[in-house]
C-alpha atoms as a PDB file:
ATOM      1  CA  UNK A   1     191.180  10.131 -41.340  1.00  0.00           C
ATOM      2  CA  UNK A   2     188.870   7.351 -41.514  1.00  0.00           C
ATOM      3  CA  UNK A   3     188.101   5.158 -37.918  1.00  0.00           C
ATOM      4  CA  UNK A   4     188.002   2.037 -39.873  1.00  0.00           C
ATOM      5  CA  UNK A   5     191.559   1.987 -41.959  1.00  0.00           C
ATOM      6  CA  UNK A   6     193.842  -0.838 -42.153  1.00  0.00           C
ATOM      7  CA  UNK A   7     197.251  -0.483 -39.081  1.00  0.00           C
ATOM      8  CA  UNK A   8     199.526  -0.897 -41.943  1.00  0.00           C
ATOM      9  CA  UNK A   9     198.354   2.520 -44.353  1.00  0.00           C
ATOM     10  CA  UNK A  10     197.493   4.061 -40.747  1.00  0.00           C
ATOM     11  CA  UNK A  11     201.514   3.497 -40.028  1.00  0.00           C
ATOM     12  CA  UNK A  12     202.365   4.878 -43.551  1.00  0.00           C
ATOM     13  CA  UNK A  13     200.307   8.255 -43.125  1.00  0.00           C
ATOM     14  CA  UNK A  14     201.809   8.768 -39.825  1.00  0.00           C
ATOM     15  CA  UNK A  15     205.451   8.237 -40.963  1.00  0.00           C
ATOM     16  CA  UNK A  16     204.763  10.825 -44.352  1.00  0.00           C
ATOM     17  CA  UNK A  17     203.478  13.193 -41.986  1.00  0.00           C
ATOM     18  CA  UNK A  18     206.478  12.737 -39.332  1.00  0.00           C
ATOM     19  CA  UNK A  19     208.926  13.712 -42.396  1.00  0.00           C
ATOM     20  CA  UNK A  20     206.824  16.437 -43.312  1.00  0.00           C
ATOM     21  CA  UNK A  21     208.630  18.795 -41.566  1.00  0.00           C
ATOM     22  CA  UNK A  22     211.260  22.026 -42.394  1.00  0.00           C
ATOM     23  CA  UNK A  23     214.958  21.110 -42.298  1.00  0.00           C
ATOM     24  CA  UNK A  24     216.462  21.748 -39.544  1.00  0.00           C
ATOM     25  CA  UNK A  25     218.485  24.847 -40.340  1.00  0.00           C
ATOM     26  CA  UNK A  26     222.190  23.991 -38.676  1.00  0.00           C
ATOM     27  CA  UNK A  27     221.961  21.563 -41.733  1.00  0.00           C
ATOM     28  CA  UNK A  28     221.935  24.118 -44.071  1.00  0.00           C
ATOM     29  CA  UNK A  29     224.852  25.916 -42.520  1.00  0.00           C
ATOM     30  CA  UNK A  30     226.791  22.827 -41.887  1.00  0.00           C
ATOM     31  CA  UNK A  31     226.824  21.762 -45.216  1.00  0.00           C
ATOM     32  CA  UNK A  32     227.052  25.095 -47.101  1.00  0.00           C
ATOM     33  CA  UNK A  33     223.510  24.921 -48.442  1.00  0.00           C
ATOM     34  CA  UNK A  34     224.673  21.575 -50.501  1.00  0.00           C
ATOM     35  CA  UNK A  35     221.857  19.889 -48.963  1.00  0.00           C
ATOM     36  CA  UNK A  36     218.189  20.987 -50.379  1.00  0.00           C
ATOM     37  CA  UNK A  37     215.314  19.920 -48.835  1.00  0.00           C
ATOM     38  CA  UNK A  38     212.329  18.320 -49.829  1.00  0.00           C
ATOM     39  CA  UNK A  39     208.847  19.593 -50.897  1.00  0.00           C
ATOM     40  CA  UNK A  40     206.187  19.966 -48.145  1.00  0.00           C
ATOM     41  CA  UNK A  41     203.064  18.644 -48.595  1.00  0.00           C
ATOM     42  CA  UNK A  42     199.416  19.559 -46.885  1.00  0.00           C
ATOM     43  CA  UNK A  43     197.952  16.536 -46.786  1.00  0.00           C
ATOM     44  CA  UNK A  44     194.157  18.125 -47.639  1.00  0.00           C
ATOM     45  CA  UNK A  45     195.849  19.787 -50.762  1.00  0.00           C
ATOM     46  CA  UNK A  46     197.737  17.105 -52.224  1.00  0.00           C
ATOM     47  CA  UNK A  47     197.550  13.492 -52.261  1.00  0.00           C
ATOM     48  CA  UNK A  48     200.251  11.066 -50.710  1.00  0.00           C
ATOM     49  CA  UNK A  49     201.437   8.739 -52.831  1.00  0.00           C
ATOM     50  CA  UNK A  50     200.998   5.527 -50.347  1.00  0.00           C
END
């Protein structure tokens, strides 16, 4: 990431990469697999839509 980037995006990138994370998987079982969870994304593959 770039030195010189505005707080506010810097705040953004660090919150989509906080979610990006697996499920934790007593959620699956506690809800019977009713619950799906979202896609991961690599940040060098794909762009983040901020």
């Amino acid at each position: 990431m770039a030195r010189n980037r505005p707080l506010g995006s810097k705040l953004r990138y660090a919150r989509a990469m906080n979610e990006n994370k697996r499920m934790p998987l007593w959620v699956f079982l506690k809800t019977g697999r009713k619950v799906r969870p979202g896609p991961i994304r690599n940040w060098r593959r794909s762009r983040l839509q901020l």
